[in-house]
N, C-alpha and C. Protein backbone atom coordinates (compact mmCIF):
# COMPACT_ATOMS: atom_id res chain seq x y z
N UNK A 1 -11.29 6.34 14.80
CA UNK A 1 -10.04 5.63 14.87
C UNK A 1 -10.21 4.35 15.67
N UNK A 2 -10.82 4.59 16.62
CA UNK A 2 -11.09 3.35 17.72
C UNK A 2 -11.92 2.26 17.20
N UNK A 3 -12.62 2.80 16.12
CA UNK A 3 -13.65 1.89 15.09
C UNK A 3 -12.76 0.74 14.41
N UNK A 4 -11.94 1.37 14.06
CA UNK A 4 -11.05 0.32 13.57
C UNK A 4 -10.40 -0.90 13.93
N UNK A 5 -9.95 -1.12 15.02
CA UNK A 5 -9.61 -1.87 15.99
C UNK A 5 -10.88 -3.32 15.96
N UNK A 6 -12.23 -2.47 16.69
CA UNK A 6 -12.78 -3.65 16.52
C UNK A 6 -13.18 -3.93 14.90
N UNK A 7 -13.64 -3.17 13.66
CA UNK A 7 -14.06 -3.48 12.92
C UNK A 7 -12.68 -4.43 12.27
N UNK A 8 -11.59 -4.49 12.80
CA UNK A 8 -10.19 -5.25 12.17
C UNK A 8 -10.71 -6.90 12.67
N UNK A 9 -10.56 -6.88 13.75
CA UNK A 9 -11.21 -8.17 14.19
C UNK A 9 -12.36 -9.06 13.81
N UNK A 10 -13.70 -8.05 13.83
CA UNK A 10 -14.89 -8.42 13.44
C UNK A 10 -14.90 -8.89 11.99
N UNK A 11 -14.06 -8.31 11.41
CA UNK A 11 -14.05 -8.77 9.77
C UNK A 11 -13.22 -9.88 9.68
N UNK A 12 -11.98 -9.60 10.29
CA UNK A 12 -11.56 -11.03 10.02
C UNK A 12 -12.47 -12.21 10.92
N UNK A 13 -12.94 -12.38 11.65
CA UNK A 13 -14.16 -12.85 12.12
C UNK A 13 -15.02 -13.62 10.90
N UNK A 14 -15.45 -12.55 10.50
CA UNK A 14 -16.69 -12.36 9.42
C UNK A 14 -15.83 -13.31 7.95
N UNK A 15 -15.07 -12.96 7.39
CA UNK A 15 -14.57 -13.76 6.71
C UNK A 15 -14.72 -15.21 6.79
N UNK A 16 -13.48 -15.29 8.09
CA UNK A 16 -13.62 -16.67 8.45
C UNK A 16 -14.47 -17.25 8.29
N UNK A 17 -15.87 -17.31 9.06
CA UNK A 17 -16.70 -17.78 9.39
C UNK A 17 -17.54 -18.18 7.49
N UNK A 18 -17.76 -17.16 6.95
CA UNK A 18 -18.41 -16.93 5.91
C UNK A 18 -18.14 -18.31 4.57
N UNK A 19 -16.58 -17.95 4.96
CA UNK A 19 -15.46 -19.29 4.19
C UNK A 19 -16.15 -20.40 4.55
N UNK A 20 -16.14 -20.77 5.84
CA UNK A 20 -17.07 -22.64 6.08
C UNK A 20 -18.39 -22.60 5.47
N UNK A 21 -18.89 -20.94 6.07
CA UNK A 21 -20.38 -21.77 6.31
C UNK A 21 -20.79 -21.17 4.59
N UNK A 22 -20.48 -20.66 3.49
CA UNK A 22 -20.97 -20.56 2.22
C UNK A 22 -20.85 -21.83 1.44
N UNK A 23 -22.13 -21.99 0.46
CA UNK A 23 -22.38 -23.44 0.45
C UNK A 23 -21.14 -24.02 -1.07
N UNK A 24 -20.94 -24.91 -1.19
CA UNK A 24 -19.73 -25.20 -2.62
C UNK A 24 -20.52 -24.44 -3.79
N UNK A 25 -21.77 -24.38 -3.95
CA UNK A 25 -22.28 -23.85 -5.23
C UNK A 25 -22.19 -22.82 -5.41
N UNK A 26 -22.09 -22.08 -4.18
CA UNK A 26 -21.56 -20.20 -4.14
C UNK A 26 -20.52 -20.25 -4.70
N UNK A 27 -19.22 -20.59 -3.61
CA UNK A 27 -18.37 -20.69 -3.94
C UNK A 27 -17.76 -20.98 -5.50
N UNK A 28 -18.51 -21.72 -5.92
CA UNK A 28 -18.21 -21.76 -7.40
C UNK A 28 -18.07 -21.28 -8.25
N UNK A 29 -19.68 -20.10 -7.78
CA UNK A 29 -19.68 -19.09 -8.58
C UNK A 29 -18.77 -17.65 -8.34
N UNK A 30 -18.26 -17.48 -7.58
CA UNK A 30 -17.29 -16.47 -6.98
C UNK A 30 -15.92 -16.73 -7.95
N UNK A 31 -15.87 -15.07 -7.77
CA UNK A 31 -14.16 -15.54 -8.75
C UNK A 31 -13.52 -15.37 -7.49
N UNK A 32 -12.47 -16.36 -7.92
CA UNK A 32 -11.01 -16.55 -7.19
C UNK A 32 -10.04 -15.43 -6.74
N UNK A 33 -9.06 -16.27 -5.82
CA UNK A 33 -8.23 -15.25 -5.20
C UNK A 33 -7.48 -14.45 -6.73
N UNK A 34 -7.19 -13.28 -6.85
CA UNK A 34 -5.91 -12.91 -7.72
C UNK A 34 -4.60 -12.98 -7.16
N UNK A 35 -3.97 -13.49 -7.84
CA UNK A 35 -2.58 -13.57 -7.28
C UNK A 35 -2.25 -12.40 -7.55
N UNK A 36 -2.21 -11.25 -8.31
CA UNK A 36 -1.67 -9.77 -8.11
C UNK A 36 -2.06 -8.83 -7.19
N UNK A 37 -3.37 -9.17 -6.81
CA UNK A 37 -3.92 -8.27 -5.48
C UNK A 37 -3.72 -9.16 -4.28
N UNK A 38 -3.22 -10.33 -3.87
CA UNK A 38 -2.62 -10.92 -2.89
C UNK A 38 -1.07 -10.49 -2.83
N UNK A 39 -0.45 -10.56 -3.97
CA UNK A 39 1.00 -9.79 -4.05
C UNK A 39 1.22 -8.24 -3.26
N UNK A 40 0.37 -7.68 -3.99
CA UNK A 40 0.14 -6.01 -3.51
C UNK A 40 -0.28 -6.20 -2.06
N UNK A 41 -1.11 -6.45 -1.73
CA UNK A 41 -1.45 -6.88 -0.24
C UNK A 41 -0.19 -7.24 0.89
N UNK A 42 0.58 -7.84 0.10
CA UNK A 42 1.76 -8.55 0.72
C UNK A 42 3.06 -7.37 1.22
N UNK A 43 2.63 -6.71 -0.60
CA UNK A 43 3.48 -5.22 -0.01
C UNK A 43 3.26 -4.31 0.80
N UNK A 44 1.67 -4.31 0.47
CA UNK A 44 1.43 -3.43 1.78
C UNK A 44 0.91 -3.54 3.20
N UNK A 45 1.43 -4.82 3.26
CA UNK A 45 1.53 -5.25 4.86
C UNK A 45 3.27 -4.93 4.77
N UNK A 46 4.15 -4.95 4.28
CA UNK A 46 5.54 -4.96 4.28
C UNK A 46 5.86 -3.36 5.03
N UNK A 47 4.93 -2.52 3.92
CA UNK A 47 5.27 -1.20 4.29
C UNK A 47 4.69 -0.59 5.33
N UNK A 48 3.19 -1.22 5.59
CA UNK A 48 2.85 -0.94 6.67
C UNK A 48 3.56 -1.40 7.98
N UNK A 49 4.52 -2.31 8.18
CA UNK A 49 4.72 -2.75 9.31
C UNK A 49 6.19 -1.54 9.44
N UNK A 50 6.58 -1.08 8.12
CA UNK A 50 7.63 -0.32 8.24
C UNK A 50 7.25 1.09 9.04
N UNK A 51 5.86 1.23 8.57
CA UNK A 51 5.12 2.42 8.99
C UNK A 51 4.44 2.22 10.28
N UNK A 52 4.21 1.11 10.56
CA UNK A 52 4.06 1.23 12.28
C UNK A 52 5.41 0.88 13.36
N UNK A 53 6.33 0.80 12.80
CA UNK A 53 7.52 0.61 13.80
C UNK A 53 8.40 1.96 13.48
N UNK A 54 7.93 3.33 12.53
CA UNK A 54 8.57 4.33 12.52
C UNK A 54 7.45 5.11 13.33
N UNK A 55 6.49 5.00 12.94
CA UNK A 55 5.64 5.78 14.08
C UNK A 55 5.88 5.11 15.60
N UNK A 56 5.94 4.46 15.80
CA UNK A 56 6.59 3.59 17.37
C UNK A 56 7.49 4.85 17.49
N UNK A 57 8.70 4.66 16.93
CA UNK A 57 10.19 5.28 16.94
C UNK A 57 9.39 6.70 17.42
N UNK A 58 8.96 7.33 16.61
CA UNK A 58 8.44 8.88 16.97
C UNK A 58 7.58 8.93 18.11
N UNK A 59 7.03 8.01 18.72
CA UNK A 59 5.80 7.86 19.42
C UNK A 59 7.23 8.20 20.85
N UNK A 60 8.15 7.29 20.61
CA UNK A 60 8.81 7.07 21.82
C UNK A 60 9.60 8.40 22.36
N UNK A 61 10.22 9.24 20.74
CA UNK A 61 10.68 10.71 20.70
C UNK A 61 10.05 11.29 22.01
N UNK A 62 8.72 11.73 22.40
CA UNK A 62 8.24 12.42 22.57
C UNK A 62 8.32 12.21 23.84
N UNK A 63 8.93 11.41 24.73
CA UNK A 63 9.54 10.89 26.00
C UNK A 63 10.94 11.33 26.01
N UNK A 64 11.49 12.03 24.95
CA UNK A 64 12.93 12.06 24.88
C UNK A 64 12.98 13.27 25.03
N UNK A 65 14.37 13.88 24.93
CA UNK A 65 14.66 15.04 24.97
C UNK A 65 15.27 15.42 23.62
N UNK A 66 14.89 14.75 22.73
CA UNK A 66 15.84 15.28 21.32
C UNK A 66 15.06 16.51 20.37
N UNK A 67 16.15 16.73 19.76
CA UNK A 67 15.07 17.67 18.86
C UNK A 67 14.05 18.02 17.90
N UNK A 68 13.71 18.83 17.46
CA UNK A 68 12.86 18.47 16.15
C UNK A 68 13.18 17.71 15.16
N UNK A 69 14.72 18.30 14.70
CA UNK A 69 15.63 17.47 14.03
C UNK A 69 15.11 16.39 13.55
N UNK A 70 15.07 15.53 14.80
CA UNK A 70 15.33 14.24 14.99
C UNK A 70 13.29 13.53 14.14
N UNK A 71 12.54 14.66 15.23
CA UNK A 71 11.28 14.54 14.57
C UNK A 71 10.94 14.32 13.39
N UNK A 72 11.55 15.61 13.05
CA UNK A 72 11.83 16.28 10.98
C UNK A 72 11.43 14.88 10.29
N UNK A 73 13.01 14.41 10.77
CA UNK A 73 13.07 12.86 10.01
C UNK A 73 12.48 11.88 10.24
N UNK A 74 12.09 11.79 11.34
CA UNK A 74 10.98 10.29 11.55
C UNK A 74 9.71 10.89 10.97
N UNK A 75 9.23 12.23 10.79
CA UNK A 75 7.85 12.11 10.43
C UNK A 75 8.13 11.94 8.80
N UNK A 76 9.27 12.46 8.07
CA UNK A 76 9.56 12.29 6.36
C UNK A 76 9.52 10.98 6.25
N UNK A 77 10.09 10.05 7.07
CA UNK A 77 10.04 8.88 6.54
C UNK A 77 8.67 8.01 6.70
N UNK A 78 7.78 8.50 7.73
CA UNK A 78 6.37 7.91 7.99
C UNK A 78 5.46 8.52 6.34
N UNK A 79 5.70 9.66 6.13
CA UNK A 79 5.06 10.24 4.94
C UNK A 79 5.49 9.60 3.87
N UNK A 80 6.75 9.02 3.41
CA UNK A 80 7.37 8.38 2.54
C UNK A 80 6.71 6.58 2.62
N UNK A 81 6.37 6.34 3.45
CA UNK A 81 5.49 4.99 3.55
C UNK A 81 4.64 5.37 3.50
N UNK A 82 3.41 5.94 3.87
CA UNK A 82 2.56 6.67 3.69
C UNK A 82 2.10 6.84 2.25
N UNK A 83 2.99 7.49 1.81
CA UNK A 83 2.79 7.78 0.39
C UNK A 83 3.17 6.80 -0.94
N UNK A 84 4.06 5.70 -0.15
CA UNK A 84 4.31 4.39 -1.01
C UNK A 84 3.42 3.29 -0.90
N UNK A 85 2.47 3.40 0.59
CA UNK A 85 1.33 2.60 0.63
C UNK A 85 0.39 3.69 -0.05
N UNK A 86 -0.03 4.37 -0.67
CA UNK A 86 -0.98 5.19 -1.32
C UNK A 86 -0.89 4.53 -2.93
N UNK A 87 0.77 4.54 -3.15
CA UNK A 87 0.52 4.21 -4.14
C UNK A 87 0.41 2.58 -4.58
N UNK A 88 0.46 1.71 -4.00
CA UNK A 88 0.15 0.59 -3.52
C UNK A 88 -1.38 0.30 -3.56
N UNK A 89 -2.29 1.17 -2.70
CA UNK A 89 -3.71 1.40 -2.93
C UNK A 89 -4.32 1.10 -4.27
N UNK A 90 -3.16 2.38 -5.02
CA UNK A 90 -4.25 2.53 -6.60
C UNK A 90 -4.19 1.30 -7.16
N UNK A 91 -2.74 0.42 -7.02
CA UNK A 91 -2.50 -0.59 -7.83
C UNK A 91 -3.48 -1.49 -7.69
N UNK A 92 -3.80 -1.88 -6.25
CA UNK A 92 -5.02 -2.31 -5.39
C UNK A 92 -6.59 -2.47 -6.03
N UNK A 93 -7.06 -1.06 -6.20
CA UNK A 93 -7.71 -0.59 -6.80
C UNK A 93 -7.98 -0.41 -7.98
N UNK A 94 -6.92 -0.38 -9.11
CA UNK A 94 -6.91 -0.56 -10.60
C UNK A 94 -7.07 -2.22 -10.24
N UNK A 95 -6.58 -3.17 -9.46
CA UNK A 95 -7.24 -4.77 -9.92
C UNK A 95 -8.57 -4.86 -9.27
N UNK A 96 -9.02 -4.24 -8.46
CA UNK A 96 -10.03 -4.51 -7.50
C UNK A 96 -10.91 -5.22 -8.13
N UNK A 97 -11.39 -5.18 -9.85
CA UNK A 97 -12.70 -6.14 -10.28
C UNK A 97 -12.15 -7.40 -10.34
N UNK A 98 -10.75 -7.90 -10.03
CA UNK A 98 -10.45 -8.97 -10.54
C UNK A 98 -10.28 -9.79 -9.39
N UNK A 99 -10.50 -9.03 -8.13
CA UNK A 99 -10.64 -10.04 -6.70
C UNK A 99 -11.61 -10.92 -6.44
N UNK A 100 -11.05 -11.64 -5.54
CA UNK A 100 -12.55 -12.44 -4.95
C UNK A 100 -13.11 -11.48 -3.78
N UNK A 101 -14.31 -11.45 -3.54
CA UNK A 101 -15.10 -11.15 -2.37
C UNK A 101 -13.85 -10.81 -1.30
N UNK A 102 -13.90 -11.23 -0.37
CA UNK A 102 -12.27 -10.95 0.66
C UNK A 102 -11.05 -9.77 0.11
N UNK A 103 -10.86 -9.97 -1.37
CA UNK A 103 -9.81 -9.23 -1.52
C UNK A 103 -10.37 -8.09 -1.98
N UNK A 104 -11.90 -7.87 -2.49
CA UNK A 104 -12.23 -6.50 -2.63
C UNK A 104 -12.95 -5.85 -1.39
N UNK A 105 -13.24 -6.60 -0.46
CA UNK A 105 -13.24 -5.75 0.87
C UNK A 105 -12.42 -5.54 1.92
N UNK A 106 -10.95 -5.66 1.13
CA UNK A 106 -9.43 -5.62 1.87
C UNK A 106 -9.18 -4.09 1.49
N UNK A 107 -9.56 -4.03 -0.10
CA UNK A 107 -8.79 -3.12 -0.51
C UNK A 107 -9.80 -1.85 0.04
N UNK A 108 -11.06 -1.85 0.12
CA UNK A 108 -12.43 -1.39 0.45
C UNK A 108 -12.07 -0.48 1.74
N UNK A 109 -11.65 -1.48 2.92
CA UNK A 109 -11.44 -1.11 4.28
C UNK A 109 -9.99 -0.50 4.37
N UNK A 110 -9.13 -0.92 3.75
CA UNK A 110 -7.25 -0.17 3.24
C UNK A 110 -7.73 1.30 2.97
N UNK A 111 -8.64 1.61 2.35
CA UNK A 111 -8.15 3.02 1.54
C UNK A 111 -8.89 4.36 2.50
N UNK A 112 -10.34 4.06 3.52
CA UNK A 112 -10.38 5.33 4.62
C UNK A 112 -9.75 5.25 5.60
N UNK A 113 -8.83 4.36 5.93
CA UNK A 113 -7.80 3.97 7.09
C UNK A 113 -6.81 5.22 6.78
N UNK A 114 -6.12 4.69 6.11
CA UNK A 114 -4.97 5.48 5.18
C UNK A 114 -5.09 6.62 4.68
N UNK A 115 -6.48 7.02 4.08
CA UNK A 115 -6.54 8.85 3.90
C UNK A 115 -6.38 9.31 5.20
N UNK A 116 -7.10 9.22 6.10
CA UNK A 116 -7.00 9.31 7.67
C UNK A 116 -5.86 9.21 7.88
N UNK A 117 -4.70 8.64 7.92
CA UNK A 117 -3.12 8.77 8.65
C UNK A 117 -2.65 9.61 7.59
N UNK A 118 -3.20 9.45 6.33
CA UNK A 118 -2.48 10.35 5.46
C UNK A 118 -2.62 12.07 6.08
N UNK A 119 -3.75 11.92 6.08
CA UNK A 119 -4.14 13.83 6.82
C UNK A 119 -3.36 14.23 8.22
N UNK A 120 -3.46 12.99 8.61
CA UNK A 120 -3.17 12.87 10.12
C UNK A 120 -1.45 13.74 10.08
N UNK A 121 -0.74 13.02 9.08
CA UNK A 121 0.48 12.86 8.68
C UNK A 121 1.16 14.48 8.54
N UNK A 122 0.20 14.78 7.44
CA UNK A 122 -0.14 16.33 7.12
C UNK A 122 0.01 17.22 7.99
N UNK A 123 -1.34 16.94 9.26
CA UNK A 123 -1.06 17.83 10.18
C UNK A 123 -0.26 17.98 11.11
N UNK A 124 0.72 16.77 11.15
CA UNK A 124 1.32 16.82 12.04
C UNK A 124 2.86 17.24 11.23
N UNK A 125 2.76 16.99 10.36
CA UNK A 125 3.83 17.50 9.73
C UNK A 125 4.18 19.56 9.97
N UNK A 126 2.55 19.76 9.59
CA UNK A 126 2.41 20.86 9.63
C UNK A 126 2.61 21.71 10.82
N UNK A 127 2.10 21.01 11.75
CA UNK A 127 2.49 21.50 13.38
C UNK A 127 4.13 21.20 13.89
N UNK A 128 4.51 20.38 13.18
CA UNK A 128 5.77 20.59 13.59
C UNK A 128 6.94 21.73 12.88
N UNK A 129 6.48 22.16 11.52
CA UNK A 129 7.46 22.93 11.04
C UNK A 129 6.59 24.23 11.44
N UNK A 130 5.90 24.52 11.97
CA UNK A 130 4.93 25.88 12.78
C UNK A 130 5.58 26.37 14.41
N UNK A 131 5.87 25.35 15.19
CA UNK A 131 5.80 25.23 16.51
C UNK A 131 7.22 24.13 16.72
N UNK A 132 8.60 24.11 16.29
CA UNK A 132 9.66 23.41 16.22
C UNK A 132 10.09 23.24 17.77
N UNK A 133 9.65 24.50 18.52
CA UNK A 133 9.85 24.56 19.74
C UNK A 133 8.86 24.34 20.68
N UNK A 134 7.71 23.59 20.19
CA UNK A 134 6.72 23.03 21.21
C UNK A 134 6.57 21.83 20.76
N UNK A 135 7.73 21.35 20.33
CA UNK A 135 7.73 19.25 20.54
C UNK A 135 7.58 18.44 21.31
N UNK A 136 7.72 19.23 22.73
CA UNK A 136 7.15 18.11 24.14
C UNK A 136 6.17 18.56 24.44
N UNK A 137 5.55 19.83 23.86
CA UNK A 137 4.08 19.78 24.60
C UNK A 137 2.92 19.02 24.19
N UNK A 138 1.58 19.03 24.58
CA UNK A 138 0.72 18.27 24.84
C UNK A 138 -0.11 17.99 23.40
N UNK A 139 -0.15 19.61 22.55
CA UNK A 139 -0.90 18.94 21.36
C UNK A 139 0.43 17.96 19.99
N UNK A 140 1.56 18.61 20.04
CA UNK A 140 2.09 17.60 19.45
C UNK A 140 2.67 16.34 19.26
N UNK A 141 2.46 16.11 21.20
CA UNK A 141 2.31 14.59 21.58
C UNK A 141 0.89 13.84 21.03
N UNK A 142 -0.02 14.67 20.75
CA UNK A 142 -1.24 13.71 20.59
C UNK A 142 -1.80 13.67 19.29
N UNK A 143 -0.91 14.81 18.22
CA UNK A 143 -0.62 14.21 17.22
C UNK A 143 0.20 13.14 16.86
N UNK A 144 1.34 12.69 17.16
CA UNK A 144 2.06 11.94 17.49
C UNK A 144 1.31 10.46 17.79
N UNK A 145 1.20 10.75 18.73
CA UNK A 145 0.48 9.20 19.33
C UNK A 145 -0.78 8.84 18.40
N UNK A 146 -1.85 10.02 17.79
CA UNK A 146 -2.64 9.64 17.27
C UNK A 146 -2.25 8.89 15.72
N UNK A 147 -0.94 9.40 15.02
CA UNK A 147 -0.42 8.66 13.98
C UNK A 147 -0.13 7.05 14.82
N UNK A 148 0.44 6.93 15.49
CA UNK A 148 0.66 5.89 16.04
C UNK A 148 -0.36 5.02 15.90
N UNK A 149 -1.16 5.04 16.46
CA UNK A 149 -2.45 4.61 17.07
C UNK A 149 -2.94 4.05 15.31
N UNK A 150 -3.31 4.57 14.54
CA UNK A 150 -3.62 4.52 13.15
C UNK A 150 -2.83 4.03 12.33
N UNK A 151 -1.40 3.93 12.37
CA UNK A 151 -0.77 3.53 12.00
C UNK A 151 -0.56 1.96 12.19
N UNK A 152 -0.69 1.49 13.74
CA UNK A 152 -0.99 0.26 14.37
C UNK A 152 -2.38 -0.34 13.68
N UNK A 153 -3.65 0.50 13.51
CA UNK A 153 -4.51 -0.51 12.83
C UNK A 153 -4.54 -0.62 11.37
N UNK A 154 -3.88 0.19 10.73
CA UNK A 154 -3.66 -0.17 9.25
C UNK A 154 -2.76 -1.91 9.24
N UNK A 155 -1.64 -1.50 9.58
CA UNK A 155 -1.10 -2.65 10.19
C UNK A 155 -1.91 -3.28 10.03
N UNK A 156 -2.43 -3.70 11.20
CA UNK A 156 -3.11 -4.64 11.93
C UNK A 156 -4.35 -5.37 11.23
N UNK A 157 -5.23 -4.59 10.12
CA UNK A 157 -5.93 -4.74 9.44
C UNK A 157 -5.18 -5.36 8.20
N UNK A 158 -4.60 -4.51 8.19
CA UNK A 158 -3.94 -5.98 6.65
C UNK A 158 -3.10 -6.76 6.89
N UNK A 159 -1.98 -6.99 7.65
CA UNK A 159 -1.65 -8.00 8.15
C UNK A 159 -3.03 -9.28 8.36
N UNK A 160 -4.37 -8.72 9.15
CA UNK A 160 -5.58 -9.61 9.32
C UNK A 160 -5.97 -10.09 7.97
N UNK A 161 -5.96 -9.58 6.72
CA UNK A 161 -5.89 -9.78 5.24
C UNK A 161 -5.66 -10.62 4.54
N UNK A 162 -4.23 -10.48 5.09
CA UNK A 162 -3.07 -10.93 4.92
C UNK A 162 -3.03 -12.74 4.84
N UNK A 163 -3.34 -12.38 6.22
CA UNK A 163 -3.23 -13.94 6.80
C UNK A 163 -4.13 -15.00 6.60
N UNK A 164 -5.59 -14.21 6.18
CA UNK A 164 -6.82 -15.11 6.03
C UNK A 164 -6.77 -15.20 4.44
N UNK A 165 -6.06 -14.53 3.71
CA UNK A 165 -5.63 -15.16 2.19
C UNK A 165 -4.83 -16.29 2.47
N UNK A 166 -3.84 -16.30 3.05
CA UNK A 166 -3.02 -17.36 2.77
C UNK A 166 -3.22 -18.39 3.86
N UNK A 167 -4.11 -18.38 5.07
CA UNK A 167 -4.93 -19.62 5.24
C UNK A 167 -6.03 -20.19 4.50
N UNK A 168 -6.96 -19.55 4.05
CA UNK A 168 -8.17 -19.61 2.73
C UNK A 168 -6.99 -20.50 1.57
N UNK A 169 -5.80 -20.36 1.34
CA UNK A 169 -5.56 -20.91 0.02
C UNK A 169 -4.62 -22.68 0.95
N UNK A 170 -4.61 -22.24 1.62
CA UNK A 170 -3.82 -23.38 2.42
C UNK A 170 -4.95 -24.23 2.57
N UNK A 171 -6.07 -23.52 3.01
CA UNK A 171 -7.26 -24.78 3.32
C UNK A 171 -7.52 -25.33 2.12
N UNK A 172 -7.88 -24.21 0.97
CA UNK A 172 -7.78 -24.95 -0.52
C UNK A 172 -7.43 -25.82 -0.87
N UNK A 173 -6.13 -25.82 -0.55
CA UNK A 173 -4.64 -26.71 -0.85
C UNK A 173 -4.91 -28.32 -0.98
N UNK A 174 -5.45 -27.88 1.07
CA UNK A 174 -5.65 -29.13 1.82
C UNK A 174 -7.03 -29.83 1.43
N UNK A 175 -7.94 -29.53 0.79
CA UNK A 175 -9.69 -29.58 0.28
C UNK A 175 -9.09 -30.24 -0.72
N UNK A 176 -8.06 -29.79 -1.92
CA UNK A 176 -8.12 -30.16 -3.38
C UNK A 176 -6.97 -31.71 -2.84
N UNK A 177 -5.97 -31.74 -1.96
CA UNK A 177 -5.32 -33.06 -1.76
C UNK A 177 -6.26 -34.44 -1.01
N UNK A 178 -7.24 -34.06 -0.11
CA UNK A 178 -8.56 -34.68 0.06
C UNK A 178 -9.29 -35.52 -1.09
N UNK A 179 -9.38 -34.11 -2.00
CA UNK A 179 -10.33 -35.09 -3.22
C UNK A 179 -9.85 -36.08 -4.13
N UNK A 180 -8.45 -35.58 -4.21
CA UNK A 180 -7.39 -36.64 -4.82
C UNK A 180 -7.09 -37.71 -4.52
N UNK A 181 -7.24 -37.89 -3.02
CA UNK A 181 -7.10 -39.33 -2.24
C UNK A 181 -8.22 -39.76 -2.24
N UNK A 182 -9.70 -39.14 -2.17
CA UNK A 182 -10.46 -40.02 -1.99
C UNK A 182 -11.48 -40.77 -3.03
């Protein structure tokens, strides 16, 4: 889990860098961004951010005094993003030959993130309808927090995606109004 964090950075890193320093004749030969796997991307930074500010919400539960109840429903609705970024994935994945480089190692690094919160999701689902009356203790806080935690670098990783598509096409933008003037 902790892998993630830096490998979120390091790649967008790695991108970046890769973008200047690959020479125009590469580049040439590379296919282009897809605008349908930049779309999908877009959604599933949407849902992911839905899915790390409901895991927040539950993260904070566990400081509270409320009930499972209350749990019940914040973990259905984390599984319900969860399971709408899953299906988001395949769409991902059914275009994946049609990306450029960047967008097929978006979708690449998206999908063991996400089985991982997906299981995560599972078990904690599972421990809570087992043990309704051990919601403040220690292992279903750290299920809890550990969705959290995973939930924050899915996030965080495509949001990083996210953003280096639509600077990459902005620099484009700005490269193709250059050649026009000069």
């Amino acid at each position: 889990m902790k892998n993630y964090r830096g490998l979120v950075g390091l790649t967008s890193l790695a991108l970046l860098v890769a973008g200047f320093m690959a020479p125009t004749a590469l580049k040439a030969a590379e296919p282009g961004d897809s605008a349908q796997i930049s779309t999908l991307l877009a959604d599933a930074k949407a849902e992911a951010v839905q899915l790390k500010d409901d895991s927040s919400d539950m993260e904070s539960f566990v400081r509270s005094k409320l009930s499972w109840v209350s749990f019940a429903d914040k973990v259905q609705m984390i599984k319900g993003h969860v399971n709408h970024t899953g299906k988001l994935l395949v769409k991902l994945q059914d275009a994946e030959a049609t990306g450029s480089p960047w967008q097929r190692t978006a979708i690449q690094q998206i999908e063991p993130l996400l089985k991982e919160l997906a299981a995560n999701t599972e078990t904690t689902i599972s421990y809570l309808n087992e043990n309704k009356e051990k919601i403040h203790f220690p292992p279903f806080q750290e299920y809890v927090k550990a969705n959290y935690e995973l939930a924050t670098d899915l996030e965080a990783l495509i949001r990083d995606f996210v953003n280096y598509g639509e600077a990459k096409q902005k620099y484009e933008r700005l490269g193709k109004k250059l050649e026009v003037t000069d």
